[in-house]
PDB file of N, CA and C in Angstrom:
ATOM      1  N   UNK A   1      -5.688 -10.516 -11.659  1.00  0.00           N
ATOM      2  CA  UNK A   1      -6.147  -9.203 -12.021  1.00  0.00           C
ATOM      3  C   UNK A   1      -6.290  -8.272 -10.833  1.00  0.00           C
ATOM      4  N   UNK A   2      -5.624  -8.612  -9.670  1.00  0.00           N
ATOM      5  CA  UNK A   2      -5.657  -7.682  -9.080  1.00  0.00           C
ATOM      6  C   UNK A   2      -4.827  -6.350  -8.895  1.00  0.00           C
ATOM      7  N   UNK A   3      -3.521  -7.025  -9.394  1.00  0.00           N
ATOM      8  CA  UNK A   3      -2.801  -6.038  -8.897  1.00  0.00           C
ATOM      9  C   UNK A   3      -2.236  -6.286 -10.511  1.00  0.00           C
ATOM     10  N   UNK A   4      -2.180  -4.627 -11.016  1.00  0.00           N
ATOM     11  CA  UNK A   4      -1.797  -4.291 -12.413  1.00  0.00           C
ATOM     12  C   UNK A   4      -0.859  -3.124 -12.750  1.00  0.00           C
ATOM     13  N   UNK A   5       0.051  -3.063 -13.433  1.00  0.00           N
ATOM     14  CA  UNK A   5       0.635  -1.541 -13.735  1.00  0.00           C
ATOM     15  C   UNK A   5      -0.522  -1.104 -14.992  1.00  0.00           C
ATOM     16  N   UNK A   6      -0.320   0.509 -14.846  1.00  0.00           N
ATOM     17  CA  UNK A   6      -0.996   1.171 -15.918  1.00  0.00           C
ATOM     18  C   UNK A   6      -0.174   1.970 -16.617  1.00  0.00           C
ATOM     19  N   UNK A   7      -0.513   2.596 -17.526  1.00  0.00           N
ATOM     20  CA  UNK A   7      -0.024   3.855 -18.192  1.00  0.00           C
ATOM     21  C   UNK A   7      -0.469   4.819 -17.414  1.00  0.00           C
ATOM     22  N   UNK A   8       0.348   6.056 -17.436  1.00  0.00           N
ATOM     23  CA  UNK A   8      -0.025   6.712 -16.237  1.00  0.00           C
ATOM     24  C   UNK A   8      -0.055   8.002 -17.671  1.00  0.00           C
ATOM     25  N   UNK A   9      -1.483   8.515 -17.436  1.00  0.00           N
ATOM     26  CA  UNK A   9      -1.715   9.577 -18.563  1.00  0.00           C
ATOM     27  C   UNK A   9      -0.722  10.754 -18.476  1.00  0.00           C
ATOM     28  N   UNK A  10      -0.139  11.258 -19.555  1.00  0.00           N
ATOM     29  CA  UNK A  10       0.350  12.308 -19.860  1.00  0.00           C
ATOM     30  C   UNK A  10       1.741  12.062 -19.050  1.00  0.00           C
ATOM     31  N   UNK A  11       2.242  10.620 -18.870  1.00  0.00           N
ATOM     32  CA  UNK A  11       3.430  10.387 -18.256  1.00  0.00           C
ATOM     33  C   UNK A  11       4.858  10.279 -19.489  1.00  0.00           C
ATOM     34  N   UNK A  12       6.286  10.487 -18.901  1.00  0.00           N
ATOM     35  CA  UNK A  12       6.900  10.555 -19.935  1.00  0.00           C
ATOM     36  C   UNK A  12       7.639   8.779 -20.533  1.00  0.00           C
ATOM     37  N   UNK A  13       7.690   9.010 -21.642  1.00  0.00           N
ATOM     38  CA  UNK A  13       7.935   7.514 -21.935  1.00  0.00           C
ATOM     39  C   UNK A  13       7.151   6.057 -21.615  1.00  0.00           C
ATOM     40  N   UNK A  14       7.820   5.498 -20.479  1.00  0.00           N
ATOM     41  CA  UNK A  14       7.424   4.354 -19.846  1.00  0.00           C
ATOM     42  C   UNK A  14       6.389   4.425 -19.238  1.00  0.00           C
ATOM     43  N   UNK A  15       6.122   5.446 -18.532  1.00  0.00           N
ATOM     44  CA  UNK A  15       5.556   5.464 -16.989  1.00  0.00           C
ATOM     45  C   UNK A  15       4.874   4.480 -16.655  1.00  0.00           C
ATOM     46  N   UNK A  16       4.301   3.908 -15.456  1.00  0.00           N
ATOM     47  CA  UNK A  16       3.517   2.873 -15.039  1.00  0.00           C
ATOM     48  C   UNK A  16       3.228   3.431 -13.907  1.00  0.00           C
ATOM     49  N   UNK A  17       2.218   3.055 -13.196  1.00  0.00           N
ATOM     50  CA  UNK A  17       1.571   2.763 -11.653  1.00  0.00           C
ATOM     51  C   UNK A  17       1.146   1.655 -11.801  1.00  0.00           C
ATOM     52  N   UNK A  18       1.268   1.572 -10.516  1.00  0.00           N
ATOM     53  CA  UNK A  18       0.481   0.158  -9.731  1.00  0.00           C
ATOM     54  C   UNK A  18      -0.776   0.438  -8.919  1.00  0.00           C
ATOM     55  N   UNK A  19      -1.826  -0.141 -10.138  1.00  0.00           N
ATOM     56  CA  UNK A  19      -3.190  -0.410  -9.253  1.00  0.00           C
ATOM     57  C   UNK A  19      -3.417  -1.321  -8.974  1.00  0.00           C
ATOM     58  N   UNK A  20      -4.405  -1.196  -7.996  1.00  0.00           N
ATOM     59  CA  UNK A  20      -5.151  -2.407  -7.377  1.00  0.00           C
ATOM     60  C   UNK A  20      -6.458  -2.356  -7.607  1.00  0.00           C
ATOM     61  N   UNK A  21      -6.758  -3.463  -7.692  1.00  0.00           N
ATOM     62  CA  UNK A  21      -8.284  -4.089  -7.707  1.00  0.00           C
ATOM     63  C   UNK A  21      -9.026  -4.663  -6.785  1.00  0.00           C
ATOM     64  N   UNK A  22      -9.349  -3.994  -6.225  1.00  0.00           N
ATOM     65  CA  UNK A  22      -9.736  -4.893  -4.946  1.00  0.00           C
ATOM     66  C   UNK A  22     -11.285  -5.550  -5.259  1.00  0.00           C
ATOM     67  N   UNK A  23     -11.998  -5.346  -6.139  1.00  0.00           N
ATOM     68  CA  UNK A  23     -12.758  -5.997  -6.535  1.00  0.00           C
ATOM     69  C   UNK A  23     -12.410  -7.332  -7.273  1.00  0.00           C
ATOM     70  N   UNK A  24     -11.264  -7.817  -7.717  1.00  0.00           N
ATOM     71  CA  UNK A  24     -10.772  -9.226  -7.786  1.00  0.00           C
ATOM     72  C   UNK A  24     -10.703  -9.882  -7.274  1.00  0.00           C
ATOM     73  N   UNK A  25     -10.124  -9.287  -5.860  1.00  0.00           N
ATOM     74  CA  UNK A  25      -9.603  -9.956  -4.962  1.00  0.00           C
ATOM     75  C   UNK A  25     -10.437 -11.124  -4.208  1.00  0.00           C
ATOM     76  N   UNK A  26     -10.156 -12.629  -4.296  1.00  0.00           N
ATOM     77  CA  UNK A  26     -10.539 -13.687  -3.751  1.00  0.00           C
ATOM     78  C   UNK A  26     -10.140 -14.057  -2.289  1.00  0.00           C
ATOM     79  N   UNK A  27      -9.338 -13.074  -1.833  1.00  0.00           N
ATOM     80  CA  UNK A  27      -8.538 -13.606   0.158  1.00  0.00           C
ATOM     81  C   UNK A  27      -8.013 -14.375  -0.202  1.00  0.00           C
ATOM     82  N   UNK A  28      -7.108 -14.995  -1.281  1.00  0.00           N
ATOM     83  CA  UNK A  28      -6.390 -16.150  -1.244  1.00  0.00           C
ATOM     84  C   UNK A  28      -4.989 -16.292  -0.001  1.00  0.00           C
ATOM     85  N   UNK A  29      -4.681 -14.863  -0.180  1.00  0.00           N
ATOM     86  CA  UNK A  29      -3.287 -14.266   0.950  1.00  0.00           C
ATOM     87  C   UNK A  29      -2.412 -14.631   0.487  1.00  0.00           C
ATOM     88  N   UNK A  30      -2.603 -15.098  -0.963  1.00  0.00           N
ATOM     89  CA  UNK A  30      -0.895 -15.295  -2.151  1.00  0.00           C
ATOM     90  C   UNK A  30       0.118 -14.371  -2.226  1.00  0.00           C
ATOM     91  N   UNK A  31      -0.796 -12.776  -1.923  1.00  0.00           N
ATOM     92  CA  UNK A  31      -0.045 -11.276  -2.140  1.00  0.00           C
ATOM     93  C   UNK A  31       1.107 -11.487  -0.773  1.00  0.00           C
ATOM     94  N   UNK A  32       0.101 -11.909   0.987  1.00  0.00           N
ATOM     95  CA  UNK A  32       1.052 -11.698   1.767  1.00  0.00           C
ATOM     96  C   UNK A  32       2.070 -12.977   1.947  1.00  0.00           C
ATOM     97  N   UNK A  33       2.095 -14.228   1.053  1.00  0.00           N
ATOM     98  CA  UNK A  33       2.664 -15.254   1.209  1.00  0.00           C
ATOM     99  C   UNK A  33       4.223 -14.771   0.041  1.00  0.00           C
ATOM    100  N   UNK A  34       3.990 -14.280  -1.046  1.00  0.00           N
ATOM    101  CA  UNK A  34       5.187 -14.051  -1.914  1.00  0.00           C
ATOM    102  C   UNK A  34       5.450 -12.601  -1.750  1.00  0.00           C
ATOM    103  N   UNK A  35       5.270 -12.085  -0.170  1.00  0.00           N
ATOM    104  CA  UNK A  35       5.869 -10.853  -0.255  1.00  0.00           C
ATOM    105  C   UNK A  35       6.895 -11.142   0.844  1.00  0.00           C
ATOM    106  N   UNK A  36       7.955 -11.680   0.568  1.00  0.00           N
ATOM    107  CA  UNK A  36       8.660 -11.879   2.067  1.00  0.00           C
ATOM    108  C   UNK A  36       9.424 -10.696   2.365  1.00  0.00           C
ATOM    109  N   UNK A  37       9.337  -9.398   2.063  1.00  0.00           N
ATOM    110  CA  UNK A  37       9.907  -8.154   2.724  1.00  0.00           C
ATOM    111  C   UNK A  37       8.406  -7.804   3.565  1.00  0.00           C
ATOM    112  N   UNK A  38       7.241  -7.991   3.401  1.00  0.00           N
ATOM    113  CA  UNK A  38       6.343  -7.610   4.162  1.00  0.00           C
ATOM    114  C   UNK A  38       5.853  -6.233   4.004  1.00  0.00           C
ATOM    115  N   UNK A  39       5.962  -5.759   2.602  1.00  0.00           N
ATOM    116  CA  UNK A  39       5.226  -4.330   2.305  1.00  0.00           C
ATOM    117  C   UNK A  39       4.113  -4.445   2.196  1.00  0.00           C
ATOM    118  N   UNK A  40       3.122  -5.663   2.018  1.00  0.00           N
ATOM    119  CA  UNK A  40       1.757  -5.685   1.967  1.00  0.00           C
ATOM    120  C   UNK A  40       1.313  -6.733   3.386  1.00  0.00           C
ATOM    121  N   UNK A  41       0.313  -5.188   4.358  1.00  0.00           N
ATOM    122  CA  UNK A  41      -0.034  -5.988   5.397  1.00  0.00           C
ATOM    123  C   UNK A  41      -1.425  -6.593   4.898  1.00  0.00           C
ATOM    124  N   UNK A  42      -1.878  -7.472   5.436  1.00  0.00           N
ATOM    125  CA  UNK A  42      -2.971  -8.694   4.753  1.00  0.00           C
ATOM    126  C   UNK A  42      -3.602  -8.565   6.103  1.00  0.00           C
ATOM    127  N   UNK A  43      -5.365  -8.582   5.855  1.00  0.00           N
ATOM    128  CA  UNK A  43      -5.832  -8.669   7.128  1.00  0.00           C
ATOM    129  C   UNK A  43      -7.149  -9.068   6.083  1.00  0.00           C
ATOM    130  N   UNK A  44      -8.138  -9.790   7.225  1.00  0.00           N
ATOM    131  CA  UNK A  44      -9.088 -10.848   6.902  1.00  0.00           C
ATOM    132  C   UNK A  44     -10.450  -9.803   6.483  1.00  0.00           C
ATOM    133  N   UNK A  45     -11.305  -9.796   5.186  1.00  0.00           N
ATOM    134  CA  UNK A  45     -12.233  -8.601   5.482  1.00  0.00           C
ATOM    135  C   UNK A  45     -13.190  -9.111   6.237  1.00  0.00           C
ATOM    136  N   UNK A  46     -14.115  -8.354   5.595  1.00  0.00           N
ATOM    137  CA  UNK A  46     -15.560  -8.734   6.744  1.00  0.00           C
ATOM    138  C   UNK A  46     -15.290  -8.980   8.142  1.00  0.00           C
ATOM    139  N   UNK A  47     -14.956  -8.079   9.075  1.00  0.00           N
ATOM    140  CA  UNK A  47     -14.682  -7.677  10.289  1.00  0.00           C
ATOM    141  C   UNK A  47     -13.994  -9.566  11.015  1.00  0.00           C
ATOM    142  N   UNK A  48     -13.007  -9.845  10.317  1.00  0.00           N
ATOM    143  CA  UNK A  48     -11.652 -10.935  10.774  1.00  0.00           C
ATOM    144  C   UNK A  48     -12.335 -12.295  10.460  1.00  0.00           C
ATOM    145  N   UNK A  49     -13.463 -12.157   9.948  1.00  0.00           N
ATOM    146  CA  UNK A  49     -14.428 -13.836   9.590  1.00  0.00           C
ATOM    147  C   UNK A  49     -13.688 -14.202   8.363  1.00  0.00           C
ATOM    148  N   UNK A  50     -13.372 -13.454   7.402  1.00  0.00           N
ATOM    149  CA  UNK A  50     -13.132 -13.783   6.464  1.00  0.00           C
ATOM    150  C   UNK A  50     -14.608 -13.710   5.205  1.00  0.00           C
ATOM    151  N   UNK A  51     -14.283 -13.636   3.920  1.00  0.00           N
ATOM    152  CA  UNK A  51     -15.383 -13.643   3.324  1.00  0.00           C
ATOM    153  C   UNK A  51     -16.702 -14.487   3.481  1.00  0.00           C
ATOM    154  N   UNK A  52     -17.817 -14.105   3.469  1.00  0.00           N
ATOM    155  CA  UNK A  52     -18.872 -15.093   3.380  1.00  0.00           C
ATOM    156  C   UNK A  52     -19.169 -15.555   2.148  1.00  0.00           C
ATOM    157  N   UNK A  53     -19.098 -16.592   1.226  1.00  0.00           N
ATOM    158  CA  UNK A  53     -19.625 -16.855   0.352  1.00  0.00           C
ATOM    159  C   UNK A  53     -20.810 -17.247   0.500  1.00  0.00           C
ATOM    160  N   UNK A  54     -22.122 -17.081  -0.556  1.00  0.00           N
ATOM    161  CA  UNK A  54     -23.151 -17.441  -0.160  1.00  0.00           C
ATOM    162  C   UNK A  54     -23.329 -18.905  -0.996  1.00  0.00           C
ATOM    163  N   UNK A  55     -24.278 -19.708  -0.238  1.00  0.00           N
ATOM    164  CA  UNK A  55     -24.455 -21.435  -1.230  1.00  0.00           C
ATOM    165  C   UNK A  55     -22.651 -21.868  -1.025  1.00  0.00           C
ATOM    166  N   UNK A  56     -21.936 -22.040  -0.257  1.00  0.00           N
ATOM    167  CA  UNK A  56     -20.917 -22.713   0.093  1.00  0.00           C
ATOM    168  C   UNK A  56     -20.708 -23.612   1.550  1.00  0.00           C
TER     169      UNK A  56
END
């Protein structure tokens, strides 16, 4: 669920965009592993630690 096309209001026919969710997002880095042209740069949040989960 992160990354979704929408209907794009008052678009003709088909239309779609591509949103993102970044509230889904788990850091798995699946997005920058099956992007092998490299349009999505991937970087670690929480200043390069990576997420903190808490109780893990």
């Amino acid at each position: 669920g992160v990354y979704e096309f929408v209907d794009v209001p008052g678009g003709e026919g088909d239309a779609k965009r591509l949103q993102i969710n970044a509230q889904n997002c788990v850091h798995c880095k699946t997005c920058d592993i099956k992007d092998p042209t490299q349009n999505i740069t991937w970087v670690a949040p929480e200043g390069g630690g990576g997420p903190n989960y808490p109780n893990m």
